[in-house]
PDB file of N, CA and C in Angstrom:
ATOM      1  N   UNK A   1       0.567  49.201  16.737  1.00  0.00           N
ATOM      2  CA  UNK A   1      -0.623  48.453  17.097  1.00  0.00           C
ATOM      3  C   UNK A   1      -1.440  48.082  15.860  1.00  0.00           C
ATOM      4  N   UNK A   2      -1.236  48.924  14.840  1.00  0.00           N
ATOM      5  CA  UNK A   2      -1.977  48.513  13.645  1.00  0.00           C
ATOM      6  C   UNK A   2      -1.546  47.528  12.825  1.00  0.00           C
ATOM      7  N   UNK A   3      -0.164  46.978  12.893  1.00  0.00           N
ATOM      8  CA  UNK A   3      -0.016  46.193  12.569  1.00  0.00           C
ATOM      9  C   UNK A   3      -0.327  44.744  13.155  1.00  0.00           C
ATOM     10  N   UNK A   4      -0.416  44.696  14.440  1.00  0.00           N
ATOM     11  CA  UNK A   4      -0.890  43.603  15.195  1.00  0.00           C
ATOM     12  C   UNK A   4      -2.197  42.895  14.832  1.00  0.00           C
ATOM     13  N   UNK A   5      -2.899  43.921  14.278  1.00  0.00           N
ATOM     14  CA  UNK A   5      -4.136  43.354  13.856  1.00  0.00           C
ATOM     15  C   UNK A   5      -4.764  42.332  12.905  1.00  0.00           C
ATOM     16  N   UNK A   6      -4.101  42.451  11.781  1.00  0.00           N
ATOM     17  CA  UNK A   6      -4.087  41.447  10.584  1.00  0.00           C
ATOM     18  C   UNK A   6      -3.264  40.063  11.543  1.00  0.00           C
ATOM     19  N   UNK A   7      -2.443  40.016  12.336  1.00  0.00           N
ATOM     20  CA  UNK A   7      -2.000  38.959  12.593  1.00  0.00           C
ATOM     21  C   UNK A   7      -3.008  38.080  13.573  1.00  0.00           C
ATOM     22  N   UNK A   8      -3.746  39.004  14.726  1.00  0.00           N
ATOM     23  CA  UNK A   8      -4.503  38.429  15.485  1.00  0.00           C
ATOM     24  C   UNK A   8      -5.345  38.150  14.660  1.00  0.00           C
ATOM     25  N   UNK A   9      -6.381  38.483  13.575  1.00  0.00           N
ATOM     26  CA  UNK A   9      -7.489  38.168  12.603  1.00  0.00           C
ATOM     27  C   UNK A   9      -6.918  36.799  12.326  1.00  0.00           C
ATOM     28  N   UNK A  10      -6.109  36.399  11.679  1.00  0.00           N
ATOM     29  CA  UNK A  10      -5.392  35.223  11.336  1.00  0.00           C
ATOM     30  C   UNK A  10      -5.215  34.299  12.530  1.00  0.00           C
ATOM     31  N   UNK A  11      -4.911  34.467  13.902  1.00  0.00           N
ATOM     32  CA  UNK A  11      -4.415  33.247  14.420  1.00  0.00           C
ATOM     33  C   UNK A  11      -6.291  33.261  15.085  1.00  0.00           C
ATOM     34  N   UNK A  12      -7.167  34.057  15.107  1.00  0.00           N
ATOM     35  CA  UNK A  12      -8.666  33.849  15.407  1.00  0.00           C
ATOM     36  C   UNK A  12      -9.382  32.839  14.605  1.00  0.00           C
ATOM     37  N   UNK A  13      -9.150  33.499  13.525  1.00  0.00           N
ATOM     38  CA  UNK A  13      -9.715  32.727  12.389  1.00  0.00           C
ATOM     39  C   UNK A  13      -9.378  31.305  12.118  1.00  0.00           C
ATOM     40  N   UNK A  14      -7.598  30.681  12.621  1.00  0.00           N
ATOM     41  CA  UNK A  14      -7.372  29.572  12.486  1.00  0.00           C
ATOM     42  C   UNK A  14      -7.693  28.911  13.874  1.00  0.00           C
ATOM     43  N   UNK A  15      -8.057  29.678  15.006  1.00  0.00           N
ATOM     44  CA  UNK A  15      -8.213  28.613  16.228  1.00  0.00           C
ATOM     45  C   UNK A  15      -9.924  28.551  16.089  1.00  0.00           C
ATOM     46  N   UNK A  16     -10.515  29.218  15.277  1.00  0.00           N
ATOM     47  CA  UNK A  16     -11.792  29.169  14.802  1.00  0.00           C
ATOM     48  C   UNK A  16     -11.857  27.837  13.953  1.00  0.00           C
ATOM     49  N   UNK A  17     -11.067  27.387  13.145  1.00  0.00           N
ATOM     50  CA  UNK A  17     -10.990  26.696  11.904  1.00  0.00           C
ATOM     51  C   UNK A  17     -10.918  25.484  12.783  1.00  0.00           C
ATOM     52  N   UNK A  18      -9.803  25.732  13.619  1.00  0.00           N
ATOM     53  CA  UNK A  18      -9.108  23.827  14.281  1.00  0.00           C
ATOM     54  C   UNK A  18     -10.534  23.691  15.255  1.00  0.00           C
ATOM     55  N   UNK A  19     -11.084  24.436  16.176  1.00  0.00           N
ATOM     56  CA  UNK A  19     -12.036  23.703  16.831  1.00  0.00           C
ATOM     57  C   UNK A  19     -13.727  23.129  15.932  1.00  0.00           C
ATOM     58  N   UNK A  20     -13.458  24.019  14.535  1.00  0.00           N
ATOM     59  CA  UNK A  20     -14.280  23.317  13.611  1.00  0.00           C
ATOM     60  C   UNK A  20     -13.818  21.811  13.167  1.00  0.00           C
ATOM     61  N   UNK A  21     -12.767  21.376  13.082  1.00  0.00           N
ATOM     62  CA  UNK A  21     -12.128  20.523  12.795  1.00  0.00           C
ATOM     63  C   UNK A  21     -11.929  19.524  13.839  1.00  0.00           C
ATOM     64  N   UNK A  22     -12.060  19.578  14.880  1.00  0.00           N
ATOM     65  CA  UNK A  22     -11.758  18.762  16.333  1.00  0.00           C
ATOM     66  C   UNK A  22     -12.793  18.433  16.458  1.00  0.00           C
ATOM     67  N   UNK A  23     -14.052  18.887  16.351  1.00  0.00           N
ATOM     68  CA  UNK A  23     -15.643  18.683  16.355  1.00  0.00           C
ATOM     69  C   UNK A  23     -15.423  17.385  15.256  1.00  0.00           C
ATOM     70  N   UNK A  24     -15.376  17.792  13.818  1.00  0.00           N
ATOM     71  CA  UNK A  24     -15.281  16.638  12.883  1.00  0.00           C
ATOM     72  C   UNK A  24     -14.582  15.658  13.082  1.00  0.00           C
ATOM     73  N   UNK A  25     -13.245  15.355  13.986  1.00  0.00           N
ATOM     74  CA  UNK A  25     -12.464  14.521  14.053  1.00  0.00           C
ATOM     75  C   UNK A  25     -12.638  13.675  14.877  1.00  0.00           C
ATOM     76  N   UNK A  26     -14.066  13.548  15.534  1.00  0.00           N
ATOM     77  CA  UNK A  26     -14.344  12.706  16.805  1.00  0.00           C
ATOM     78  C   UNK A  26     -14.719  11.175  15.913  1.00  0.00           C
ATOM     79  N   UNK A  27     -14.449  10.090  16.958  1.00  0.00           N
ATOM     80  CA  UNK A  27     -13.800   8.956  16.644  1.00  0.00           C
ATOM     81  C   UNK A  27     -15.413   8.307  16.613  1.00  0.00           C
ATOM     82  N   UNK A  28     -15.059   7.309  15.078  1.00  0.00           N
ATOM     83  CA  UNK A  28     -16.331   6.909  14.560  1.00  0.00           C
ATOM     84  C   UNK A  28     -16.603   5.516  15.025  1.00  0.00           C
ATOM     85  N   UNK A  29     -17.642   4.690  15.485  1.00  0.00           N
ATOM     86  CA  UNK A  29     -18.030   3.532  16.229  1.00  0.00           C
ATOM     87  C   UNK A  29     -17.101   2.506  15.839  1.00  0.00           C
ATOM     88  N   UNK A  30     -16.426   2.454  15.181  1.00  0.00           N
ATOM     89  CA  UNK A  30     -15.503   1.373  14.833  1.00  0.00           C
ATOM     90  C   UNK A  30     -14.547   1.498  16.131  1.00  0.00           C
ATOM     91  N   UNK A  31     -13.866   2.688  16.232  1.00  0.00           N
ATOM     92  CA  UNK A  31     -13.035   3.093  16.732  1.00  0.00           C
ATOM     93  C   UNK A  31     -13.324   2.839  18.482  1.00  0.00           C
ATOM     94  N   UNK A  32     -14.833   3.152  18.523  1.00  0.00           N
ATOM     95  CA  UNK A  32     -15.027   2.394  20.252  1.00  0.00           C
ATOM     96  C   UNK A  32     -15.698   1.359  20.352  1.00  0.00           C
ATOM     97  N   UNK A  33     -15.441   0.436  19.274  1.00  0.00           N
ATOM     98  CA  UNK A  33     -16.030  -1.071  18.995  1.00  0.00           C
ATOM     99  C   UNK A  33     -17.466  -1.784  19.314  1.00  0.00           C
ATOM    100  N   UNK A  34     -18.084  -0.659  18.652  1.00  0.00           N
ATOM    101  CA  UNK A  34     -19.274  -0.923  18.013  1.00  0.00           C
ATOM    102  C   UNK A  34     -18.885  -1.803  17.290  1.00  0.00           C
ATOM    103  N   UNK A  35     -20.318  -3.330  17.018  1.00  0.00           N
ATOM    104  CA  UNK A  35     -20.160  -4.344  16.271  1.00  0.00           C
ATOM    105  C   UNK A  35     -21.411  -4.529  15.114  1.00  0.00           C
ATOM    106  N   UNK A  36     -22.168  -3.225  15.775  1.00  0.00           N
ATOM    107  CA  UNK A  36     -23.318  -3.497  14.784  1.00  0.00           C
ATOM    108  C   UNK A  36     -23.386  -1.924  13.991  1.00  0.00           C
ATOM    109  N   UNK A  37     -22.128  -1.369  13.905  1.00  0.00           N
ATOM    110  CA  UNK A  37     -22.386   0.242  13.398  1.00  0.00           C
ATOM    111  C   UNK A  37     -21.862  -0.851  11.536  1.00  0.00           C
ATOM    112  N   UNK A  38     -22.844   0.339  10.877  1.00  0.00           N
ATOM    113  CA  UNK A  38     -22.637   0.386   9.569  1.00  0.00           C
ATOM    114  C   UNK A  38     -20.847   0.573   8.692  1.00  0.00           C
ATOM    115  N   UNK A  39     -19.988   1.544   9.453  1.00  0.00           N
ATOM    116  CA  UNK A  39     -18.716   1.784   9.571  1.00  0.00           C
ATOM    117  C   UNK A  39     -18.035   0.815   9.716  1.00  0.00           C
ATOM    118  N   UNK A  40     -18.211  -0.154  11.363  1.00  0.00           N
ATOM    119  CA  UNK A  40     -17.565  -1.368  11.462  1.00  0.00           C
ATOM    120  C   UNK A  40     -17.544  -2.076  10.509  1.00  0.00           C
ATOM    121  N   UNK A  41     -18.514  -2.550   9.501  1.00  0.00           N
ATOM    122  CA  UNK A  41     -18.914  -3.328   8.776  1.00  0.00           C
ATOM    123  C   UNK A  41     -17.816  -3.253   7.156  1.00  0.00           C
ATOM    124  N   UNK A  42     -18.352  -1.986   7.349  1.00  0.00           N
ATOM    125  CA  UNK A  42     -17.533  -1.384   6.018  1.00  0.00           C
ATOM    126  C   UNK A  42     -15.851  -1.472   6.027  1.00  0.00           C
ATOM    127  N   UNK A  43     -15.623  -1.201   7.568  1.00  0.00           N
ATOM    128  CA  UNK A  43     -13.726  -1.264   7.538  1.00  0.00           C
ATOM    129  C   UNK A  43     -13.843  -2.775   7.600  1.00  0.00           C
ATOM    130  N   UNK A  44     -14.475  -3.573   7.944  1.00  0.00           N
ATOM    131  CA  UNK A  44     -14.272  -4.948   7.884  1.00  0.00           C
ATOM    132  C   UNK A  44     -13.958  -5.179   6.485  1.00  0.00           C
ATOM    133  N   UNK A  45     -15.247  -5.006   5.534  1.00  0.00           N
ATOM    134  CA  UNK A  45     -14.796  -5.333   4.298  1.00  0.00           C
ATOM    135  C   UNK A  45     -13.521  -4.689   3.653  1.00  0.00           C
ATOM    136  N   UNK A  46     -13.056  -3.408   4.050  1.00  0.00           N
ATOM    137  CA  UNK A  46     -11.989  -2.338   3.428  1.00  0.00           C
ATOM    138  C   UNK A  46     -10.912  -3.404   3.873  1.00  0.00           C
ATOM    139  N   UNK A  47     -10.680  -4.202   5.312  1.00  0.00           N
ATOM    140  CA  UNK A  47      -9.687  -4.875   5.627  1.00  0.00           C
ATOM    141  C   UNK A  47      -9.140  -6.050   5.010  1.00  0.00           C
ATOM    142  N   UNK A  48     -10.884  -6.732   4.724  1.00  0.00           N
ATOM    143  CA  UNK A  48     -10.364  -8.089   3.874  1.00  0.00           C
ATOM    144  C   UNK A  48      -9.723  -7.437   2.511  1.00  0.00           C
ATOM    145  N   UNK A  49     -10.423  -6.533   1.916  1.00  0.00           N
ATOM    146  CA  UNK A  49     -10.142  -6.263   0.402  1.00  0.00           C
ATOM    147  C   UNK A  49      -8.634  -6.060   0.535  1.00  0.00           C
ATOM    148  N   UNK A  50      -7.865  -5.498   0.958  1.00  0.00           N
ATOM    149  CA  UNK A  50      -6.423  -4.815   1.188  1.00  0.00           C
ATOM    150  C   UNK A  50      -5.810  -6.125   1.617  1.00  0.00           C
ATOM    151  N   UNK A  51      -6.239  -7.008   2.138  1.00  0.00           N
ATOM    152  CA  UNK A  51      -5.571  -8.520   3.171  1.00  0.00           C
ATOM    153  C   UNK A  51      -5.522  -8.893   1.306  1.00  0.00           C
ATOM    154  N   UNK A  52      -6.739  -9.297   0.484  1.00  0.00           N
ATOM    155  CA  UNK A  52      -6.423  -9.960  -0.453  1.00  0.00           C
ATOM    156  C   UNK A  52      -5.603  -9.090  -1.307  1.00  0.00           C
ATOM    157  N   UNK A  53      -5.384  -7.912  -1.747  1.00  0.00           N
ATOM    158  CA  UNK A  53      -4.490  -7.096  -2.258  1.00  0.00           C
ATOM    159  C   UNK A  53      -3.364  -7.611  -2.184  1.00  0.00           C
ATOM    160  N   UNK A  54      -2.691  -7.627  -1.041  1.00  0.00           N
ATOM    161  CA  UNK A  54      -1.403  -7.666  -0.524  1.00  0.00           C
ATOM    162  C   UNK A  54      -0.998  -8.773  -0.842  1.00  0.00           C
ATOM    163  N   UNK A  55      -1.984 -10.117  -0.352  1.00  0.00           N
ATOM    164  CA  UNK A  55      -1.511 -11.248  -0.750  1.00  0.00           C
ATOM    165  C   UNK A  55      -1.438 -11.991  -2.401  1.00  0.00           C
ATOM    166  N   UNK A  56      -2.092 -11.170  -3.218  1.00  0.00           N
ATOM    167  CA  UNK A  56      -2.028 -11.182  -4.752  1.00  0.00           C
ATOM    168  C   UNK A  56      -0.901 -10.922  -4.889  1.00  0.00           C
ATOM    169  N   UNK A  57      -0.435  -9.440  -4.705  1.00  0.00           N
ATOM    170  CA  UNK A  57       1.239  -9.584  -4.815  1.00  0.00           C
ATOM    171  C   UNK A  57       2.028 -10.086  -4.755  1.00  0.00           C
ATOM    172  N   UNK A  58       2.046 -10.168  -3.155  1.00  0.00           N
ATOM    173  CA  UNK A  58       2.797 -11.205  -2.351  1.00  0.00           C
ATOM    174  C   UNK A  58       2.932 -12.685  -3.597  1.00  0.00           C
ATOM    175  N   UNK A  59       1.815 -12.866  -3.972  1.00  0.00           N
ATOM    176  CA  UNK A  59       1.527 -14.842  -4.442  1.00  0.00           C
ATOM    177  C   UNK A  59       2.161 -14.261  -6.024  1.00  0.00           C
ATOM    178  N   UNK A  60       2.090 -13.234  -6.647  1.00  0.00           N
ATOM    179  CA  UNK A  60       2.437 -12.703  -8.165  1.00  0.00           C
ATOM    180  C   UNK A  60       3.706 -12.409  -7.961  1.00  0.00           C
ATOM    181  N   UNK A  61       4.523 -12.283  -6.894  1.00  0.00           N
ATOM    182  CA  UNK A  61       5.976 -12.265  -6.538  1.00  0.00           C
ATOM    183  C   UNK A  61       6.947 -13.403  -6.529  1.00  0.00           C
ATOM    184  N   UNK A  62       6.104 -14.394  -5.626  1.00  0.00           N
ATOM    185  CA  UNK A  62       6.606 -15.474  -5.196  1.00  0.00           C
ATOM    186  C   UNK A  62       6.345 -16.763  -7.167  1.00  0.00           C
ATOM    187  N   UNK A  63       5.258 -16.311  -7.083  1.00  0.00           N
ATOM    188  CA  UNK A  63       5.122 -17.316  -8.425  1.00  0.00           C
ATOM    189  C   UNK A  63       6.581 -17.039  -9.785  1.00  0.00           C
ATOM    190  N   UNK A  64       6.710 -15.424 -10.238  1.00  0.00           N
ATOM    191  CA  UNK A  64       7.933 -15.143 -10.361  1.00  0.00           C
ATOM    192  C   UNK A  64       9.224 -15.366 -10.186  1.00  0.00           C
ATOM    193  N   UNK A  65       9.357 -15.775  -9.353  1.00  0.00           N
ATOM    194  CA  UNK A  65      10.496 -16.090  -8.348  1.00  0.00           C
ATOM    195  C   UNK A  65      10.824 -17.649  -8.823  1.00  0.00           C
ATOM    196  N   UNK A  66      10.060 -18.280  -8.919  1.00  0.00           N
ATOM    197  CA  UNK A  66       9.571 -19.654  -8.778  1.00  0.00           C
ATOM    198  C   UNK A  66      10.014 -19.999 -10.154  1.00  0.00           C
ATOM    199  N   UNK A  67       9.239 -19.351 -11.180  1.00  0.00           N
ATOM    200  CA  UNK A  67       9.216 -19.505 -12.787  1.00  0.00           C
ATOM    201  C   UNK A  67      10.617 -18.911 -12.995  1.00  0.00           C
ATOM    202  N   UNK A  68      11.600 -18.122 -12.366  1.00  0.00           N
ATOM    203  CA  UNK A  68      12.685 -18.121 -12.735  1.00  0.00           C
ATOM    204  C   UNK A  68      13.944 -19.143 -12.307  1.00  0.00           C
ATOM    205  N   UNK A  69      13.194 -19.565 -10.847  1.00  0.00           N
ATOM    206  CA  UNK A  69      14.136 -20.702 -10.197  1.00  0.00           C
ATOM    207  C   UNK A  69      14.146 -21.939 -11.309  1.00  0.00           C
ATOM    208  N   UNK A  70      12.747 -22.213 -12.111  1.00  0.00           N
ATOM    209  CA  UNK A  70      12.662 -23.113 -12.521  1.00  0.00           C
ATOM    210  C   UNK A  70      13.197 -22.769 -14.201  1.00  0.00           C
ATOM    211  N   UNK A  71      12.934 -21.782 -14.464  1.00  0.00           N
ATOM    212  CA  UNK A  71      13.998 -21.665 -16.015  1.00  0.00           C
ATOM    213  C   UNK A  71      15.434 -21.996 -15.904  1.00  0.00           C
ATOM    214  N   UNK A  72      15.896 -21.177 -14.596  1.00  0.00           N
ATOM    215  CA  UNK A  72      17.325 -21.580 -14.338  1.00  0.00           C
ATOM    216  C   UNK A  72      17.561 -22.714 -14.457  1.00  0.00           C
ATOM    217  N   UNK A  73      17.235 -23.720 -13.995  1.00  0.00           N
ATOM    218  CA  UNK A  73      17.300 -25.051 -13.996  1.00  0.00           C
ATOM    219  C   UNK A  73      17.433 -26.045 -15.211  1.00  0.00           C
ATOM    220  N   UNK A  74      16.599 -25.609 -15.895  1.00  0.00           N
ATOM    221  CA  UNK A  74      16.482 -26.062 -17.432  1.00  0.00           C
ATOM    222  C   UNK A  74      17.483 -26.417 -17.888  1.00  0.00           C
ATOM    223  N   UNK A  75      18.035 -27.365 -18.822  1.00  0.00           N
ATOM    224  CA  UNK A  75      19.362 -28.113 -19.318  1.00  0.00           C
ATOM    225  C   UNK A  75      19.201 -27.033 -20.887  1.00  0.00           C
ATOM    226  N   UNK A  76      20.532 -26.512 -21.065  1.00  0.00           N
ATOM    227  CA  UNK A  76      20.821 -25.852 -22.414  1.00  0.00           C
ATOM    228  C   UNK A  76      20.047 -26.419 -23.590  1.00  0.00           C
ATOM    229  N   UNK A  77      19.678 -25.754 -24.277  1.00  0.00           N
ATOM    230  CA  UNK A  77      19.194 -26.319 -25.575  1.00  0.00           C
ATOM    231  C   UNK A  77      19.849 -26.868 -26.390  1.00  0.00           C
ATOM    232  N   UNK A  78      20.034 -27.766 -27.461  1.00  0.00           N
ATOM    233  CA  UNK A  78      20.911 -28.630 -28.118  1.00  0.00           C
ATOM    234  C   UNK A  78      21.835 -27.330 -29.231  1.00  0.00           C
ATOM    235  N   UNK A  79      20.743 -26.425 -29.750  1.00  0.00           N
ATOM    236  CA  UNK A  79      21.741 -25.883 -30.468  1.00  0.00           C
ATOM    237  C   UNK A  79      22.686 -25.097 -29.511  1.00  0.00           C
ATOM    238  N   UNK A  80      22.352 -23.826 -28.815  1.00  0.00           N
ATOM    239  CA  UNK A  80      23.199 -23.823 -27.836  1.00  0.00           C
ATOM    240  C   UNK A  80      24.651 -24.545 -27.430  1.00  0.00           C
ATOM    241  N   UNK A  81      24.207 -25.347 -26.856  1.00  0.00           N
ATOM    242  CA  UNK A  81      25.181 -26.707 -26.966  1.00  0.00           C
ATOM    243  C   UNK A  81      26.402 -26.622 -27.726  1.00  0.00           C
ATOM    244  N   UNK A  82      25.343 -26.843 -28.969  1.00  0.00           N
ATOM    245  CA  UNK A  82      26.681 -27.202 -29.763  1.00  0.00           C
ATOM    246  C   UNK A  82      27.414 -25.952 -30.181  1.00  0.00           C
ATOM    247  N   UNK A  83      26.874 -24.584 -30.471  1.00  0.00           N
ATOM    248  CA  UNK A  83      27.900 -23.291 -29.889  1.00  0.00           C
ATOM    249  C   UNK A  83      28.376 -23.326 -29.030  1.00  0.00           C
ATOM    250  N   UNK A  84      28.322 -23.456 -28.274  1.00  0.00           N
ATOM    251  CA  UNK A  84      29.746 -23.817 -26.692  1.00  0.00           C
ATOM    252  C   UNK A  84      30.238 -24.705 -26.991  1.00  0.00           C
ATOM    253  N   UNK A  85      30.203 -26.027 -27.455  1.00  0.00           N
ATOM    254  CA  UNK A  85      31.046 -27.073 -28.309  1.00  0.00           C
ATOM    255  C   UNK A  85      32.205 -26.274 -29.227  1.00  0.00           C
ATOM    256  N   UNK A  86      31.658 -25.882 -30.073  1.00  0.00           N
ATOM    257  CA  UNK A  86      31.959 -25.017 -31.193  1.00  0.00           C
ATOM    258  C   UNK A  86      33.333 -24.457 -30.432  1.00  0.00           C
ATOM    259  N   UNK A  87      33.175 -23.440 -30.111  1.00  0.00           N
ATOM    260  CA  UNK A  87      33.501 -22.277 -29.090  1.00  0.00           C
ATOM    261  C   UNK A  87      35.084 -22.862 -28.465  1.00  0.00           C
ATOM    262  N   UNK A  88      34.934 -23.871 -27.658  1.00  0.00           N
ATOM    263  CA  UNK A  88      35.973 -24.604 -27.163  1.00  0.00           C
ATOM    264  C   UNK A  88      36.872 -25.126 -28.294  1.00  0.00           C
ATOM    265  N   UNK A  89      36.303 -25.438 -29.256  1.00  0.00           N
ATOM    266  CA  UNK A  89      37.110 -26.164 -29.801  1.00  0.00           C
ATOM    267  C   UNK A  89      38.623 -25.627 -30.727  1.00  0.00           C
ATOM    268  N   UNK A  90      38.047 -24.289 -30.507  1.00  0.00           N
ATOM    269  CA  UNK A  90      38.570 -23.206 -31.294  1.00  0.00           C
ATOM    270  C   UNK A  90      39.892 -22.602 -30.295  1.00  0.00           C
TER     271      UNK A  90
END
């Protein structure tokens, strides 16, 4: 029985801890769509900021992409050229 004890102290102490924690975890006016809470306001802005995040990438990806489609394209340079001229002839 004496050993039982340290274990019950422990699972007290943690169902002590989680209903401290379930208290804190209650859902903030955003969440039951409040339009004039201070919170709403704030995840609004947190949303745009992350929307433009994503799409910086997104546009710093695609521009990449783009600037390599378009190097590819490019006609050899003359000296170039004429090393592969060269090259064949041999």
């Amino acid at each position: 029985m004496k050993k039982l004890m340290p274990v019950r102290l422990g699972l007290s102490i943690f169902m002590m801890s989680m209903m401290v924690a379930v208290q804190q975890a209650s859902a903030c006016p955003f969440c039951y769509g409040a339009k004039d809470g201070k919170a709403t306001q704030h995840m609004a802005v947190a949303i745009w900021f992350l929307f433009g995040a994503v799409m910086s990438v997104i546009g710093g990806i695609g521009a990449f992409s783009y600037s390599i489609w378009k190097h590819g394209r490019m006609p050899t340079p003359p000296h170039e050229r004429l090393i592969e001229d060269l090259e064949k002839d041999e």
